[in-house]
C-alpha atoms as a PDB file:
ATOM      1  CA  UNK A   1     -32.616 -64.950  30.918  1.00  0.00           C
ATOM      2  CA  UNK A   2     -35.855 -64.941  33.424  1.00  0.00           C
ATOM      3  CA  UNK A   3     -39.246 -65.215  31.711  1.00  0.00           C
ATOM      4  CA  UNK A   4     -41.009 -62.496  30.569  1.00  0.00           C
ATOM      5  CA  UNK A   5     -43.664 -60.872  32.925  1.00  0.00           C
ATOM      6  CA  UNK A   6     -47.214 -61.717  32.525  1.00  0.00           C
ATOM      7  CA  UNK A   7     -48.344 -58.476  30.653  1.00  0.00           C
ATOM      8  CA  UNK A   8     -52.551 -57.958  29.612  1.00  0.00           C
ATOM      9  CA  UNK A   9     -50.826 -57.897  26.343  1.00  0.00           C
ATOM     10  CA  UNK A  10     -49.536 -61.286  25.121  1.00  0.00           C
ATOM     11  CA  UNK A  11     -48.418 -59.668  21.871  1.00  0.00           C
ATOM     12  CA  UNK A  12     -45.782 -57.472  23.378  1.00  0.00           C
ATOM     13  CA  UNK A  13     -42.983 -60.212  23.296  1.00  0.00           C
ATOM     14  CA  UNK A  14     -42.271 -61.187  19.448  1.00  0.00           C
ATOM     15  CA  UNK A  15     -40.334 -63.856  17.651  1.00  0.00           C
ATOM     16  CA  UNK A  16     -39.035 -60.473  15.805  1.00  0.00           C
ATOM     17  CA  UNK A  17     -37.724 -58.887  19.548  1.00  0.00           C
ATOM     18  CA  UNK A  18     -36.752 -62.492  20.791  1.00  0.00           C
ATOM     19  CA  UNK A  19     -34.783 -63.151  17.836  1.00  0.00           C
ATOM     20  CA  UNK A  20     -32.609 -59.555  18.221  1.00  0.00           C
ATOM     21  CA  UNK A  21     -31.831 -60.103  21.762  1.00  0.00           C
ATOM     22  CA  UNK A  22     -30.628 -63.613  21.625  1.00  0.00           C
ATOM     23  CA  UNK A  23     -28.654 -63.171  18.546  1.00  0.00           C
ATOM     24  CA  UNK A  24     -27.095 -60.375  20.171  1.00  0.00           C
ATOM     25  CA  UNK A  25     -26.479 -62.853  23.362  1.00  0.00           C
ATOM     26  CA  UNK A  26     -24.981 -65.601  20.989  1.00  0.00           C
ATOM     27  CA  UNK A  27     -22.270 -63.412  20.000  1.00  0.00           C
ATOM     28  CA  UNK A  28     -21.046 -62.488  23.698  1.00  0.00           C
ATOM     29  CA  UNK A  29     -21.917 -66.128  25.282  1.00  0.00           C
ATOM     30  CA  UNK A  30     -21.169 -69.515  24.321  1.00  0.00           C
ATOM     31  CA  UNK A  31     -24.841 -70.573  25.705  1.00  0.00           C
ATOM     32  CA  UNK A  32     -27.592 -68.566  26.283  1.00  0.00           C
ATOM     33  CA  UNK A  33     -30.358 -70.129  29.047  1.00  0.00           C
ATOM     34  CA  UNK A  34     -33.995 -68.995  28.665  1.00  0.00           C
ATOM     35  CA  UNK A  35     -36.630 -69.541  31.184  1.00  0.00           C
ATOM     36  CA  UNK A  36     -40.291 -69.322  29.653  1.00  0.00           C
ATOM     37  CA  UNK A  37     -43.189 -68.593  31.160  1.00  0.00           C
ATOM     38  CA  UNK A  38     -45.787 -71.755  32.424  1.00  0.00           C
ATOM     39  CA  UNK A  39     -47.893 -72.644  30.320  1.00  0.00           C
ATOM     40  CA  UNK A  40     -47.620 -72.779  26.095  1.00  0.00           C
ATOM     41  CA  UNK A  41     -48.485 -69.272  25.835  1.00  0.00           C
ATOM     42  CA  UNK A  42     -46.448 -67.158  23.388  1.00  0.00           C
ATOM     43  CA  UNK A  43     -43.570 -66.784  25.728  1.00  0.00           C
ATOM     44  CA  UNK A  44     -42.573 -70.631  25.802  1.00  0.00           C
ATOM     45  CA  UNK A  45     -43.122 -70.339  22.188  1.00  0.00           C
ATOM     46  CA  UNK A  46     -41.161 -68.016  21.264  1.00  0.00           C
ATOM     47  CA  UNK A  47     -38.069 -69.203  23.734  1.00  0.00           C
ATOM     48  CA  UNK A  48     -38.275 -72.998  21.936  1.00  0.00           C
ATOM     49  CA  UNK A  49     -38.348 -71.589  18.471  1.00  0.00           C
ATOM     50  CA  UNK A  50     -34.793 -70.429  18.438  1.00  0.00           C
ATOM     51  CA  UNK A  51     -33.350 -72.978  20.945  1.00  0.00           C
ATOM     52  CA  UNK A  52     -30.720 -75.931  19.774  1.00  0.00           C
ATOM     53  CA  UNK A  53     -31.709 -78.039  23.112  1.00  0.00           C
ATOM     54  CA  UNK A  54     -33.950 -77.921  25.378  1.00  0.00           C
ATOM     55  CA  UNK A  55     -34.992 -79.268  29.319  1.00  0.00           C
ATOM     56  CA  UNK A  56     -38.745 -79.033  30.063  1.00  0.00           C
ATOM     57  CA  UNK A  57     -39.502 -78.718  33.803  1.00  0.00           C
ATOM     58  CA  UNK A  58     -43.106 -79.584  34.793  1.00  0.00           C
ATOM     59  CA  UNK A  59     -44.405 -80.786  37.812  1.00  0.00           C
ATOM     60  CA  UNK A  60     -45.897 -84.305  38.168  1.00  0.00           C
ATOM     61  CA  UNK A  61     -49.755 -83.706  37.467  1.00  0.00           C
ATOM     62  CA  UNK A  62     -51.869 -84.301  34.478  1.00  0.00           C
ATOM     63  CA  UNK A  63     -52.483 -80.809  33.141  1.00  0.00           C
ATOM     64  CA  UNK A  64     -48.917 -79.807  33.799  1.00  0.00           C
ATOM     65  CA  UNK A  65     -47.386 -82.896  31.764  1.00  0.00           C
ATOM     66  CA  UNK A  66     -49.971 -82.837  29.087  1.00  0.00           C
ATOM     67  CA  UNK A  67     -48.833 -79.425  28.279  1.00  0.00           C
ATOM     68  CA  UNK A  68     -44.730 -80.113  28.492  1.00  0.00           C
ATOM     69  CA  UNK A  69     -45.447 -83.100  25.958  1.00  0.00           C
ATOM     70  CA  UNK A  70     -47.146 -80.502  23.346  1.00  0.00           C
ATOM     71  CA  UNK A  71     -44.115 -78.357  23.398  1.00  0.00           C
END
Protein backbone atom coordinates (compact mmCIF):
# COMPACT_ATOMS: atom_id res chain seq x y z
CA UNK A 1 0.00 0.00 0.00
CA UNK A 2 1.70 3.51 -1.26
CA UNK A 3 1.66 6.35 1.27
CA UNK A 4 -0.95 8.55 1.60
CA UNK A 5 -0.82 11.91 -0.38
CA UNK A 6 0.29 14.98 1.31
CA UNK A 7 -3.23 16.60 1.87
CA UNK A 8 -3.50 20.54 3.72
CA UNK A 9 -5.38 18.35 6.04
CA UNK A 10 -3.23 16.01 8.16
CA UNK A 11 -6.35 14.82 9.97
CA UNK A 12 -7.96 13.18 7.01
CA UNK A 13 -6.07 9.77 7.46
CA UNK A 14 -7.17 8.17 10.99
CA UNK A 15 -6.02 5.30 13.13
CA UNK A 16 -10.03 4.66 12.94
CA UNK A 17 -9.83 4.50 8.67
CA UNK A 18 -6.28 2.82 8.85
CA UNK A 19 -7.42 0.26 11.13
CA UNK A 20 -10.70 -0.76 8.67
CA UNK A 21 -8.67 -1.03 5.63
CA UNK A 22 -5.89 -3.14 6.90
CA UNK A 23 -8.05 -5.42 8.82
CA UNK A 24 -9.94 -5.86 5.80
CA UNK A 25 -6.38 -6.56 3.92
CA UNK A 26 -5.37 -9.13 6.72
CA UNK A 27 -8.16 -11.28 5.89
CA UNK A 28 -7.40 -11.55 1.97
CA UNK A 29 -3.36 -11.43 2.38
CA UNK A 30 -1.00 -13.22 4.43
CA UNK A 31 1.15 -9.79 4.71
CA UNK A 32 0.13 -6.54 4.13
CA UNK A 33 3.24 -3.86 3.17
CA UNK A 34 2.65 -0.17 4.03
CA UNK A 35 4.74 2.61 2.83
CA UNK A 36 4.41 5.87 5.07
CA UNK A 37 4.95 9.08 4.27
CA UNK A 38 8.70 10.90 5.24
CA UNK A 39 8.81 12.29 8.02
CA UNK A 40 6.87 11.26 11.64
CA UNK A 41 3.85 12.98 10.63
CA UNK A 42 0.54 11.20 11.28
CA UNK A 43 0.87 8.98 8.30
CA UNK A 44 4.07 7.01 9.58
CA UNK A 45 2.19 6.98 12.73
CA UNK A 46 -0.57 5.59 12.00
CA UNK A 47 1.14 2.77 9.51
CA UNK A 48 3.60 1.63 12.72
CA UNK A 49 0.75 1.48 15.14
CA UNK A 50 -0.84 -1.58 13.69
CA UNK A 51 2.33 -3.20 12.20
CA UNK A 52 3.91 -6.69 13.72
CA UNK A 53 7.48 -5.74 12.01
CA UNK A 54 8.81 -3.19 10.63
CA UNK A 55 12.01 -1.89 8.08
CA UNK A 56 12.76 1.86 8.39
CA UNK A 57 14.38 3.31 5.24
CA UNK A 58 16.18 6.67 5.75
CA UNK A 59 18.86 8.10 4.02
CA UNK A 60 22.31 8.62 5.61
CA UNK A 61 22.07 12.32 7.04
CA UNK A 62 21.50 13.64 10.46
CA UNK A 63 17.94 14.93 10.31
CA UNK A 64 16.82 11.94 8.32
CA UNK A 65 18.29 9.30 10.96
CA UNK A 66 17.37 11.30 13.96
CA UNK A 67 13.86 11.00 12.90
CA UNK A 68 13.90 6.97 11.87
CA UNK A 69 15.40 6.40 15.51
CA UNK A 70 12.18 8.26 17.14
CA UNK A 71 9.86 5.97 15.35
Amino acid sequence: MLAASQTRDKESLTVEGVEKVLSNLSKTFDYVVLDSPAGIESGARHAMYFADDAIIVTNPELSSCRDADKM
